[in-house]
N, C-alpha and C. Protein backbone atom coordinates (compact mmCIF):
# COMPACT_ATOMS: atom_id res chain seq x y z
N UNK A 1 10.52 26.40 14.55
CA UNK A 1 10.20 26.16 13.15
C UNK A 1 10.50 24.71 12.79
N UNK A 2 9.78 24.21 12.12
CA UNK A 2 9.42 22.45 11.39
C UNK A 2 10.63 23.12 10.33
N UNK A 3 11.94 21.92 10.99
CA UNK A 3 12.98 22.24 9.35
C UNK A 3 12.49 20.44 8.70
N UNK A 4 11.94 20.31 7.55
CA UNK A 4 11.65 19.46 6.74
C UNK A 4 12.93 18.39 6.23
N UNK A 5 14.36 19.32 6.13
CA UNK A 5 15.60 18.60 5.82
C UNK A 5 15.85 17.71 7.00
N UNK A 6 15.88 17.98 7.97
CA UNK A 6 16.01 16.93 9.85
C UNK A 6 15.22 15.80 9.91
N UNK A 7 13.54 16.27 9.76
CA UNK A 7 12.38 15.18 10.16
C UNK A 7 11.79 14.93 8.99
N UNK A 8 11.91 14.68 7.99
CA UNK A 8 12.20 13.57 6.89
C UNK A 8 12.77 12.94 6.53
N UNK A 9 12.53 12.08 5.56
CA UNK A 9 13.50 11.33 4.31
C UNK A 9 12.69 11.52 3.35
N UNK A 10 14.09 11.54 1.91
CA UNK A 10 13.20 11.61 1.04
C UNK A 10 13.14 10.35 0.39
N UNK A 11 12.08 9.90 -0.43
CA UNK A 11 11.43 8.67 -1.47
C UNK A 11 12.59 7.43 -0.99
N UNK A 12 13.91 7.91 -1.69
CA UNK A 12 14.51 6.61 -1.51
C UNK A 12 15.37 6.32 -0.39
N UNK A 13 15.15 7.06 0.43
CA UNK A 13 15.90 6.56 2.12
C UNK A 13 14.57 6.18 2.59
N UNK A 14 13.48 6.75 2.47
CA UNK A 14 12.24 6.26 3.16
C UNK A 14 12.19 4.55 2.68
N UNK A 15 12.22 3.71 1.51
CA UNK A 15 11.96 3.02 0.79
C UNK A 15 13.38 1.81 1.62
N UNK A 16 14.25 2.56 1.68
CA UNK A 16 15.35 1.49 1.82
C UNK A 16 15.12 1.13 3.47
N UNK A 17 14.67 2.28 4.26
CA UNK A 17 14.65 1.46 5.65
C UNK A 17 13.25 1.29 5.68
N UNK A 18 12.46 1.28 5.18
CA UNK A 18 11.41 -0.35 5.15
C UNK A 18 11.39 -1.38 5.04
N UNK A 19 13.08 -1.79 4.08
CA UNK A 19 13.25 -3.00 3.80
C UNK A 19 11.86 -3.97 3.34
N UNK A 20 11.22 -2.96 2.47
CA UNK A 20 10.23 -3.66 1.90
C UNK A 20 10.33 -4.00 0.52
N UNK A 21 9.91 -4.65 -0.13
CA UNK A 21 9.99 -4.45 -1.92
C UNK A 21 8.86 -3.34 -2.37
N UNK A 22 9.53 -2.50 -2.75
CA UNK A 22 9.04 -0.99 -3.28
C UNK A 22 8.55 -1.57 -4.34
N UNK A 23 8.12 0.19 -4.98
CA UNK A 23 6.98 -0.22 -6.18
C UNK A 23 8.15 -0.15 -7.32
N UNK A 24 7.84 -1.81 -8.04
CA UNK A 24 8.62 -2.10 -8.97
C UNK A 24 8.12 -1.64 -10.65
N UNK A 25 8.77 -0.29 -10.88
CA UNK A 25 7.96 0.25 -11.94
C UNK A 25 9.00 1.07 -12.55
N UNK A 26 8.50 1.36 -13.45
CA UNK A 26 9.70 2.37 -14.60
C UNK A 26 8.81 3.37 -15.39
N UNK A 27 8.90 4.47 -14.84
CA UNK A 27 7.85 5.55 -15.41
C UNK A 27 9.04 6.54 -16.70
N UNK A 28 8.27 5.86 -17.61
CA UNK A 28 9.49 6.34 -19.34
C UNK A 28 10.89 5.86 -18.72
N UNK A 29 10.89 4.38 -18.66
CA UNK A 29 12.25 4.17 -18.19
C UNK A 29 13.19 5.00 -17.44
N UNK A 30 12.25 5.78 -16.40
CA UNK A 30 13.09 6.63 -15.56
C UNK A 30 12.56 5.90 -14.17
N UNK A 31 13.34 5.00 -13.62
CA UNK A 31 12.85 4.14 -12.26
C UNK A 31 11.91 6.10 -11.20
N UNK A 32 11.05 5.43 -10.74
CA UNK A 32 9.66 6.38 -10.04
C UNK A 32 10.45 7.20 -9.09
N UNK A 33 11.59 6.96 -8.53
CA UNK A 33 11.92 7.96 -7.59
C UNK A 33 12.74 9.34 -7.96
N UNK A 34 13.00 9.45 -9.55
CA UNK A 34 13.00 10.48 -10.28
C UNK A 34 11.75 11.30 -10.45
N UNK A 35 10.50 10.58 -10.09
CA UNK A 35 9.68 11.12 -10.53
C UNK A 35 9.61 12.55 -9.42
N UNK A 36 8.30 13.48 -10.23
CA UNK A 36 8.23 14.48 -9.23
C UNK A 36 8.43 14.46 -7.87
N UNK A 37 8.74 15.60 -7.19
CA UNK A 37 8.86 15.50 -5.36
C UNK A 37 9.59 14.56 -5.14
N UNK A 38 10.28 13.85 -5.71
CA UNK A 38 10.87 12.19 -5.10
C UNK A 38 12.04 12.91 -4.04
N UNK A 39 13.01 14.32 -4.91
CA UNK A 39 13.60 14.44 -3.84
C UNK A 39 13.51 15.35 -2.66
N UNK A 40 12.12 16.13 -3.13
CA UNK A 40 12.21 17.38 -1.73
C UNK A 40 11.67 16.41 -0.36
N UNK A 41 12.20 17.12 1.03
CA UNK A 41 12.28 16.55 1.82
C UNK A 41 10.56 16.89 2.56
N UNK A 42 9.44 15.90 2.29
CA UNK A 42 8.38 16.01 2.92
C UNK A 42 7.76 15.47 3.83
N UNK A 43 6.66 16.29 4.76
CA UNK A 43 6.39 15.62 5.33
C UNK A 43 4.78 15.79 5.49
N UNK A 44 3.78 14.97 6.43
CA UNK A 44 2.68 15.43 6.76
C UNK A 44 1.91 14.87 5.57
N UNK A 45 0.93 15.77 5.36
CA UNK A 45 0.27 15.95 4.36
C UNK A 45 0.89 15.40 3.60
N UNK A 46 1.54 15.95 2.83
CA UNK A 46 2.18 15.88 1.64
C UNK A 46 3.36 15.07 0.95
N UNK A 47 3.42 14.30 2.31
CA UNK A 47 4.46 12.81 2.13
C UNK A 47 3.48 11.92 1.56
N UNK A 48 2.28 12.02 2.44
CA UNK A 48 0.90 11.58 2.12
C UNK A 48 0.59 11.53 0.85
N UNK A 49 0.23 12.72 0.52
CA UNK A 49 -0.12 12.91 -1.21
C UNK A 49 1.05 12.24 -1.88
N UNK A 50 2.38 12.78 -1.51
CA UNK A 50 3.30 11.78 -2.59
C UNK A 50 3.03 9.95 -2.63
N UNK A 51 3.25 9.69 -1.75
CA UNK A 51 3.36 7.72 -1.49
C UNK A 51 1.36 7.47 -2.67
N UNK A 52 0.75 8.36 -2.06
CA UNK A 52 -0.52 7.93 -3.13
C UNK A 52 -0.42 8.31 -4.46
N UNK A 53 0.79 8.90 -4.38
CA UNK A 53 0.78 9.46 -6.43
C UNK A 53 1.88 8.35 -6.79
N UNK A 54 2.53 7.76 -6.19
CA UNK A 54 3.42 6.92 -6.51
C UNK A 54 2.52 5.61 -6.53
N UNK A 55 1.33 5.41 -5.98
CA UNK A 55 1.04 4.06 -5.53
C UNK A 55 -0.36 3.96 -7.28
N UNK A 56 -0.51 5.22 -7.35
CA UNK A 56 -0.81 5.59 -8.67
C UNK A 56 -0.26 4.99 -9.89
N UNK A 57 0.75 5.53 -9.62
CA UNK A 57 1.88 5.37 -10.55
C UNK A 57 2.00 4.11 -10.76
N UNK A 58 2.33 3.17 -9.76
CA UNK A 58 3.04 1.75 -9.90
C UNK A 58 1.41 0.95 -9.88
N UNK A 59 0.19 1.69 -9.82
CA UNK A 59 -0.91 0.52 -10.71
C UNK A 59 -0.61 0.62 -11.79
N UNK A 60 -1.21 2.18 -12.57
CA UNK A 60 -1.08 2.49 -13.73
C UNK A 60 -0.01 1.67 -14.63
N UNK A 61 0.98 1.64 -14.17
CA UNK A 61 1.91 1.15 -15.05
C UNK A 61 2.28 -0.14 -15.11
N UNK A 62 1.85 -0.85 -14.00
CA UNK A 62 1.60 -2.45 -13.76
C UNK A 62 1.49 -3.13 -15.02
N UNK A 63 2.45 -4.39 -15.52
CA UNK A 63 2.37 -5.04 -16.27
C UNK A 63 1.81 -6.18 -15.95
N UNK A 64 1.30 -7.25 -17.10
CA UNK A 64 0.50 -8.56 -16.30
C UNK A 64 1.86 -9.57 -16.40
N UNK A 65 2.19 -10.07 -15.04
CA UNK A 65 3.30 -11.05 -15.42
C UNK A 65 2.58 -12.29 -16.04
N UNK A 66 3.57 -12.68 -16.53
CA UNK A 66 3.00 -14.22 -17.22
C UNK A 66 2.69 -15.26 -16.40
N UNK A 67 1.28 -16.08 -16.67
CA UNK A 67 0.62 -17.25 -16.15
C UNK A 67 1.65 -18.09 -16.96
N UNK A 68 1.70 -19.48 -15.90
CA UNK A 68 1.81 -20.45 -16.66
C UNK A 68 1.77 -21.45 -17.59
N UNK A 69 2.71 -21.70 -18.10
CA UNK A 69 1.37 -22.60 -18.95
C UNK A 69 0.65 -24.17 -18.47
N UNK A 70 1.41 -24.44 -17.49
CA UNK A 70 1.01 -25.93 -16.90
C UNK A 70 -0.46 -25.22 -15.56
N UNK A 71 -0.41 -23.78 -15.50
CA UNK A 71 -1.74 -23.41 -14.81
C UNK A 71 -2.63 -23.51 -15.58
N UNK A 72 -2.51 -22.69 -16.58
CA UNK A 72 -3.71 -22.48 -17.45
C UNK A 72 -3.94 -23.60 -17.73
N UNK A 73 -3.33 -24.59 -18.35
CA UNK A 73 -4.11 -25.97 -18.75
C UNK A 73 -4.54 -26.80 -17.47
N UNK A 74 -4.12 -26.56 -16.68
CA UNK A 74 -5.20 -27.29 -15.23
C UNK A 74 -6.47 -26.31 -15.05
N UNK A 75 -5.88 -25.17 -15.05
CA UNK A 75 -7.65 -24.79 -14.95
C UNK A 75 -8.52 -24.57 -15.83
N UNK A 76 -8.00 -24.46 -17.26
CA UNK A 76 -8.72 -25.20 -18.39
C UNK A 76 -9.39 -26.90 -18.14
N UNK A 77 -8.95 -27.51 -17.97
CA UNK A 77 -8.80 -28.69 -17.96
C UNK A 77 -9.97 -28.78 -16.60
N UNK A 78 -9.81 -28.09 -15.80
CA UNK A 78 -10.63 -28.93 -14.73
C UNK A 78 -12.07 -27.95 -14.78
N UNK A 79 -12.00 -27.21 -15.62
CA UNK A 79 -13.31 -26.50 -15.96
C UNK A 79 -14.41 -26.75 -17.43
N UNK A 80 -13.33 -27.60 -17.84
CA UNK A 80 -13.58 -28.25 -19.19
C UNK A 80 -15.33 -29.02 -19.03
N UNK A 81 -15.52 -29.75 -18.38
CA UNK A 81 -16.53 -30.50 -18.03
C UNK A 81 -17.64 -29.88 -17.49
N UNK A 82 -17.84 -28.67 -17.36
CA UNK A 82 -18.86 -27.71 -17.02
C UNK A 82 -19.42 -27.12 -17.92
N UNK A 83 -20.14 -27.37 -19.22
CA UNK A 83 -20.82 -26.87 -19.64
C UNK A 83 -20.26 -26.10 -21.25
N UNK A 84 -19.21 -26.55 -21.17
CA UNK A 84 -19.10 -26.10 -22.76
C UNK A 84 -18.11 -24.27 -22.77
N UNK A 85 -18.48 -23.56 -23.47
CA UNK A 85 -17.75 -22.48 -23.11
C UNK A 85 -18.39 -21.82 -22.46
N UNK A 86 -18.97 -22.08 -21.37
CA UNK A 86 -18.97 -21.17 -20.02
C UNK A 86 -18.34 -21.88 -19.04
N UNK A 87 -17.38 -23.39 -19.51
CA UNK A 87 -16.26 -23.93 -18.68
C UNK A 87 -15.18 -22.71 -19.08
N UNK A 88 -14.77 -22.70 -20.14
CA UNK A 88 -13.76 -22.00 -21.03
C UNK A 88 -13.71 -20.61 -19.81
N UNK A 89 -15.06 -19.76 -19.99
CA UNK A 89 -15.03 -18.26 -19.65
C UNK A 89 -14.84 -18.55 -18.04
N UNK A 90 -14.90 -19.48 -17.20
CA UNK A 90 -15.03 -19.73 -16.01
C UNK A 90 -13.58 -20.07 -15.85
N UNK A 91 -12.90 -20.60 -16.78
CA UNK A 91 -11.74 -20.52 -16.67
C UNK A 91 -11.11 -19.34 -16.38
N UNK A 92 -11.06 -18.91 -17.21
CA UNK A 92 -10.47 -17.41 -17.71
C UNK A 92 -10.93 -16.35 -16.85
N UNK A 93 -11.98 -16.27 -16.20
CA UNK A 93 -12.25 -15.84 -15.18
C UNK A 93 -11.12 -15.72 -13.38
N UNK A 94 -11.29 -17.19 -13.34
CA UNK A 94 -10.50 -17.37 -12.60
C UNK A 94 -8.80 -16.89 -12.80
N UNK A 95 -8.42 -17.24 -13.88
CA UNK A 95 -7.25 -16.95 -14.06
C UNK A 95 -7.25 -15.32 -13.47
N UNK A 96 -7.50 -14.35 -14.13
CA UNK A 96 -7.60 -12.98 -14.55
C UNK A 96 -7.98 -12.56 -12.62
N UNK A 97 -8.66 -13.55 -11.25
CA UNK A 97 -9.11 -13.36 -10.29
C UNK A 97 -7.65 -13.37 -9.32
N UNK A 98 -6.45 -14.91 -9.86
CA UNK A 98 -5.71 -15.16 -9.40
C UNK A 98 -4.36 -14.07 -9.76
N UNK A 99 -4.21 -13.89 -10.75
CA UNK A 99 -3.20 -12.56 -11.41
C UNK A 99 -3.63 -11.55 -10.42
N UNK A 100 -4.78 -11.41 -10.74
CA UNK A 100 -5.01 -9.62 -9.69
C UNK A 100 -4.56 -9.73 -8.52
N UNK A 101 -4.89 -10.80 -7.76
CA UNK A 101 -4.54 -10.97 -6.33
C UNK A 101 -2.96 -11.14 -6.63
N UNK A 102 -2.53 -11.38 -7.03
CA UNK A 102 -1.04 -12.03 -7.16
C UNK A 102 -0.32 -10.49 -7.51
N UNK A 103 -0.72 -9.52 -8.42
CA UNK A 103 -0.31 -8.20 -8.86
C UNK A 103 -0.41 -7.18 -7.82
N UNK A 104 -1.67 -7.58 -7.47
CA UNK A 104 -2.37 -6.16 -6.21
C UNK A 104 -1.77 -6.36 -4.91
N UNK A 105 -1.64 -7.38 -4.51
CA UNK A 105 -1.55 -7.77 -3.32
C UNK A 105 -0.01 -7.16 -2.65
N UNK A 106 1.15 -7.57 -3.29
CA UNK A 106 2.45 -6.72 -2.62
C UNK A 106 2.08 -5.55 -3.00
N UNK A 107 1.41 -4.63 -3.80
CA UNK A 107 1.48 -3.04 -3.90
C UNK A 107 0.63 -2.48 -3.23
N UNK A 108 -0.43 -2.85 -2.45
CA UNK A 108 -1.24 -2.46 -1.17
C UNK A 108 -0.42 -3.01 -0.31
N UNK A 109 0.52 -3.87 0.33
CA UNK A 109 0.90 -3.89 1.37
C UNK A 109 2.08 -2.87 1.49
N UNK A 110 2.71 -2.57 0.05
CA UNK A 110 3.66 -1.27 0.22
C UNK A 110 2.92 -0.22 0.47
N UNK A 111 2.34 0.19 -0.37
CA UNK A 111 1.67 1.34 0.41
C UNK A 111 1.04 1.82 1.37
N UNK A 112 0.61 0.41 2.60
CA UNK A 112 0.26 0.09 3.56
C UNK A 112 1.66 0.74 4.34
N UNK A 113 2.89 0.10 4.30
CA UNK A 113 3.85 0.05 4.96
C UNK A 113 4.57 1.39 4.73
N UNK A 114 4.99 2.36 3.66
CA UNK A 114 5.45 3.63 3.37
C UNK A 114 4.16 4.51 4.45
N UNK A 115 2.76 4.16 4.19
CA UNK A 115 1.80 5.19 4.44
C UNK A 115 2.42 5.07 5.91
N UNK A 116 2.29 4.14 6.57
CA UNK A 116 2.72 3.82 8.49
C UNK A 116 3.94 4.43 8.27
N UNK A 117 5.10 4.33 7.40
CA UNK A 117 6.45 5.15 7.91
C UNK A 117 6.00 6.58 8.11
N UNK A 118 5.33 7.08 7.21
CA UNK A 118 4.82 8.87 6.77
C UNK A 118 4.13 9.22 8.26
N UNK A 119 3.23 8.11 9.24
CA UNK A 119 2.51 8.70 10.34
C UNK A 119 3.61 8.60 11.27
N UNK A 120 4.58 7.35 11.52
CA UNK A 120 5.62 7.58 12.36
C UNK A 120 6.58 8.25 12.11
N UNK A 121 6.77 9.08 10.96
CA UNK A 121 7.65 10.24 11.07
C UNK A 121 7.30 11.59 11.63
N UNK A 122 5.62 11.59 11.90
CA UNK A 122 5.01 12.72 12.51
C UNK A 122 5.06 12.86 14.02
N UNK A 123 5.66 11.82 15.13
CA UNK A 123 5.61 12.24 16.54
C UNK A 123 6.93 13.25 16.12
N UNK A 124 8.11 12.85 15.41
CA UNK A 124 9.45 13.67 15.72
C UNK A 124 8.41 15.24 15.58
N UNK A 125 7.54 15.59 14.42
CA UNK A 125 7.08 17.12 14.13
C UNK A 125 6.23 17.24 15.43
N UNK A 126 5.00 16.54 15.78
CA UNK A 126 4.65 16.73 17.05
C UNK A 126 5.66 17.19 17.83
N UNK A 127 6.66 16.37 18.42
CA UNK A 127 7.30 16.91 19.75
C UNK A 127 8.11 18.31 19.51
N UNK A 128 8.48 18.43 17.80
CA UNK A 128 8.93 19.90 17.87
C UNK A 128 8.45 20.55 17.35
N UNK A 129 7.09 20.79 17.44
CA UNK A 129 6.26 21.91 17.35
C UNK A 129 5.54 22.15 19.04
N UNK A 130 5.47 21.15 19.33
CA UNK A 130 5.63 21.10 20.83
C UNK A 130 6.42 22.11 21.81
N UNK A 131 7.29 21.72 21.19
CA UNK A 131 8.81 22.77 21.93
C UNK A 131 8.59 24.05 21.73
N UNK A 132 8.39 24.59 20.29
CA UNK A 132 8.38 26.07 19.38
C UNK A 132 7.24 27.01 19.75
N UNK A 133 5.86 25.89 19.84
CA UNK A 133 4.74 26.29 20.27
C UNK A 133 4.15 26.36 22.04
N UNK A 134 4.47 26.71 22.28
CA UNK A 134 4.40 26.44 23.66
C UNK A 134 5.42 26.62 24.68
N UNK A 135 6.11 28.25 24.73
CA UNK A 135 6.96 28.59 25.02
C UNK A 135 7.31 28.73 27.19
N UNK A 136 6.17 28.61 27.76
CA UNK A 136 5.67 28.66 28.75
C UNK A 136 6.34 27.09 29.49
N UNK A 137 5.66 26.55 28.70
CA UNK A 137 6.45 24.47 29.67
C UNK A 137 6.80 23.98 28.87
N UNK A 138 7.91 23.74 29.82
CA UNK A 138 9.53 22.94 29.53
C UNK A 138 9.34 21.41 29.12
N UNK A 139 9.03 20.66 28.05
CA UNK A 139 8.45 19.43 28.00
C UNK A 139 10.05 18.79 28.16
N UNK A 140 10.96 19.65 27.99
CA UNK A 140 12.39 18.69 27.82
C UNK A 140 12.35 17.42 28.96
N UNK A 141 12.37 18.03 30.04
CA UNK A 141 12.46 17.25 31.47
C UNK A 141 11.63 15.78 31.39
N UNK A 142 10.96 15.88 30.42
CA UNK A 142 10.10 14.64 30.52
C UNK A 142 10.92 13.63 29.98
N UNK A 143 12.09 13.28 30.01
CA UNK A 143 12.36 12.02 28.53
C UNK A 143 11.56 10.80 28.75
N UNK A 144 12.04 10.50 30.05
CA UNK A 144 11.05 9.43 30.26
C UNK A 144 9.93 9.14 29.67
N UNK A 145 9.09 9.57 29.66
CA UNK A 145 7.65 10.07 29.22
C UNK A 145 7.64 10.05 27.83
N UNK A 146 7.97 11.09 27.30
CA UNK A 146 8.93 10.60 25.60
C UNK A 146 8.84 9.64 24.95
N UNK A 147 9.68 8.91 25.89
CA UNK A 147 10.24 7.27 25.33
C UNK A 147 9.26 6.67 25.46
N UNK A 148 8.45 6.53 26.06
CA UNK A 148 7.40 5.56 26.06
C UNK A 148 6.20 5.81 25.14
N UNK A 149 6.16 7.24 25.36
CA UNK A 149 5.36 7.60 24.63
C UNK A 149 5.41 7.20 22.92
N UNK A 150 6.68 7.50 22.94
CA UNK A 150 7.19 7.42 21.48
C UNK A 150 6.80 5.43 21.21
N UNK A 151 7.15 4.86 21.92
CA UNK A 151 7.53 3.68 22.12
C UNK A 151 5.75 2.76 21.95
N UNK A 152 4.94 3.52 22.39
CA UNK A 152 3.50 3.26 22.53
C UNK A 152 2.71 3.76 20.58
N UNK A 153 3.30 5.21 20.55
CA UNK A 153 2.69 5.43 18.96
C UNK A 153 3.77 4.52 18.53
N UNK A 154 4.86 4.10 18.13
CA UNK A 154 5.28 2.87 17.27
C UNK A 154 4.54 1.54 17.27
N UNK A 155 4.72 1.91 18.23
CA UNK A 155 3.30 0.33 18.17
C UNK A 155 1.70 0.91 17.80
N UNK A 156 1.21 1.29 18.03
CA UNK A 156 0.21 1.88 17.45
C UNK A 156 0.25 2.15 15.95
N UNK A 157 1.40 2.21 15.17
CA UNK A 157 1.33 2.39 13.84
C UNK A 157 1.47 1.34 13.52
N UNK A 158 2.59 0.39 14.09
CA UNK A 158 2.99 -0.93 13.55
C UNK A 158 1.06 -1.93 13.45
N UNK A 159 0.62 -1.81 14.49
CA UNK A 159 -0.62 -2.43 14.71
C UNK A 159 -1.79 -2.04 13.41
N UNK A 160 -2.00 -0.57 13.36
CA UNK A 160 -2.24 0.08 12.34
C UNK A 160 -1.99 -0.26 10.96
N UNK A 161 -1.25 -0.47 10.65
CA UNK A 161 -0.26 -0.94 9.21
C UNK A 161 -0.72 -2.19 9.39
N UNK A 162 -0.59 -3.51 10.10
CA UNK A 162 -1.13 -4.90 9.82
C UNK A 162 -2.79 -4.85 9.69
N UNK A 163 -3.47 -3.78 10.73
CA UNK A 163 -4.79 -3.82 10.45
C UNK A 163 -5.22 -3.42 8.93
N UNK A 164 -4.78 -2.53 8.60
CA UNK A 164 -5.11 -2.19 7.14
C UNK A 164 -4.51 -3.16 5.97
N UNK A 165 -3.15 -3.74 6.21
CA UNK A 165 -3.10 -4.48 5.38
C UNK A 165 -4.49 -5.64 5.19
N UNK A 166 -4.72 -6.04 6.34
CA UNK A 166 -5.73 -7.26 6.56
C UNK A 166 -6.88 -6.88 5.85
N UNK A 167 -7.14 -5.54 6.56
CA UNK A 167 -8.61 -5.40 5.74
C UNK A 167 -8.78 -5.47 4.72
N UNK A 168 -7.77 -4.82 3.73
CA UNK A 168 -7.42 -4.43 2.19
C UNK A 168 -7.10 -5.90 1.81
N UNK A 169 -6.17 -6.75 2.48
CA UNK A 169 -6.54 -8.11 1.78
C UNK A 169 -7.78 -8.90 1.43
N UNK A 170 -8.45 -8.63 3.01
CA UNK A 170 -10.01 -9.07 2.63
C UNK A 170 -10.95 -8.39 1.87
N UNK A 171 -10.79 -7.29 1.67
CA UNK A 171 -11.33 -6.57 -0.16
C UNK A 171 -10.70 -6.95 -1.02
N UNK A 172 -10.15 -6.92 -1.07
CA UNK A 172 -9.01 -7.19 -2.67
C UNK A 172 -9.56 -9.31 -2.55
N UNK A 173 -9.70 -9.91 -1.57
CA UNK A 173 -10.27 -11.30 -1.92
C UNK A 173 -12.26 -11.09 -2.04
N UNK A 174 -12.66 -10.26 -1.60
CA UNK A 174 -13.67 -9.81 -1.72
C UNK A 174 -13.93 -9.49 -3.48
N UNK A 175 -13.34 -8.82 -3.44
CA UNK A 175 -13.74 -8.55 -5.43
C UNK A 175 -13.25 -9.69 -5.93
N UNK A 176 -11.88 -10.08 -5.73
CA UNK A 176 -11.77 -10.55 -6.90
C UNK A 176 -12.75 -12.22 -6.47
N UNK A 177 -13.11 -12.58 -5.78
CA UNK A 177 -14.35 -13.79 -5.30
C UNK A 177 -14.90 -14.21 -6.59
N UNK A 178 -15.45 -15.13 -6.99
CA UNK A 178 -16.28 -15.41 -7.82
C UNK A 178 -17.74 -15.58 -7.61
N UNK A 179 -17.69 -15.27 -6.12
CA UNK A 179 -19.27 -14.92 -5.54
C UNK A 179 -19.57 -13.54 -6.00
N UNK A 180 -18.64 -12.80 -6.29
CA UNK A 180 -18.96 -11.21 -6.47
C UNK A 180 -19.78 -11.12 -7.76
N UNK A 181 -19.25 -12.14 -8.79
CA UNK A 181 -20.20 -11.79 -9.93
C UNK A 181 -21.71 -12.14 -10.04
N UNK A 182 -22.08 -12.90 -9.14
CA UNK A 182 -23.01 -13.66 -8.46
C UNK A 182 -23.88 -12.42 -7.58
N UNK A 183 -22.75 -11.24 -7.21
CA UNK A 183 -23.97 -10.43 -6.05
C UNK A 183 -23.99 -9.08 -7.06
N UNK A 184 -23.05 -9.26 -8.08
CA UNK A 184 -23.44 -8.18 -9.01
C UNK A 184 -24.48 -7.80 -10.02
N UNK A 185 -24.81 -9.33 -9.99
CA UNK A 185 -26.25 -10.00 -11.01
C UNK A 185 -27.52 -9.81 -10.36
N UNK A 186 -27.14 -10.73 -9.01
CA UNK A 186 -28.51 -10.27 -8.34
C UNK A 186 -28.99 -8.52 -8.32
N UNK A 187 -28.05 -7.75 -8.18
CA UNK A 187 -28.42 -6.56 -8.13
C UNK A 187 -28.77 -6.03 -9.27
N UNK A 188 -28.15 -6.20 -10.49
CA UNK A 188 -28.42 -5.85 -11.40
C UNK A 188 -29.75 -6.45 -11.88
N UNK A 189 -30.54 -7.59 -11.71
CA UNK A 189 -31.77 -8.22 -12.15
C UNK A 189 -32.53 -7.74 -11.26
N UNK A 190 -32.37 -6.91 -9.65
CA UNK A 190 -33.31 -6.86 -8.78
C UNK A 190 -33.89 -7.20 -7.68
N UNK A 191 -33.08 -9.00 -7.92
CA UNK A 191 -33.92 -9.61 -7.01
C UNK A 191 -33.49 -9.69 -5.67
């Protein structure tokens, strides 16, 4: 039998050995790992579903930190000479392109990095359902085998986790582009 208390952690032991910066959020001034499920011990699936209701959570509730003010007047300023106020909106554009990336960007790589802890907590359930299921061969004798094995999916997740971060960076620079409004027009006119 899969005991869930052994081959888990819950929310905030998962969070602390990532040594990542978690999702910085306050849901009704109750910090998120109060929130539902934060403390039953899950796994699989449903560690799954939690880290995406949390990653929910910490958009939803995302505040806009403050621009500068010596930014905004440079990119006011250097958009100024384009045309009048479609310098202005080209400004402001940009601004609102650089915030997103600047907001979005650590909270897809957390959830990048929790989602990879949630798949490398699944060889420990593999190997003991392994054991439970399969009463016939003795997998104990193998450690060897094990270890490497084990040693091969860690890297395979670790690899995993940078690939997705990457990709998700290059979407997240993908939208927020200022070519995008450019391929949103063309489509929208047809041509």
């Amino acid at each position: 039998m899969l005991l869930p208390q052994i081959q888990t952690t819950i929310t905030k032991k998962n969070l602390m050995s990532l040594k990542t910066i978690y999702w910085k959020i306050h849901l009704r001034g109750i910090p998120f790992f109060y929130s539902p499920n934060s403390t039953l011990h899950l796994y699989g699936g449903a560690a799954f579903e939690r880290v995406i209701y949390e990653f929910r959570c910490a958009a939803y509730s995302i505040e806009c930190p403050p621009v500068s003010r010596e930014k905004v007047a440079n990119i006011l300023l250097a958009h100024a000479g384009r045309g009048g106020a479609r310098g202005i909106t080209e400004a402001a554009a940009k601004i609102a392109r650089f915030a997103a990336r600047s907001w979005l960007a650590p909270l897809f790589d957390t959830v990048c990095d929790r989602l990879g802890f949630v798949l490398g907590n699944l060889f420990d359930l593999a190997l003991e359902r392994n054991r439970n299921g399969s009463k016939t061969a003795n997998m104990d004798d193998c450690v060897g085998f094990h270890a490497a094995l084990r040693c091969a999916y860690s890297r395979f997740i670790k690899d995993l986790s940078k690939q997705c971060k990457q990709l998700i960076r290059h979407h997240l620079d993908s939208v927020t582009s200022p070519f995008l409004q450019l391929d949103v027009l063309l489509v929208f006119l047809d041509v």
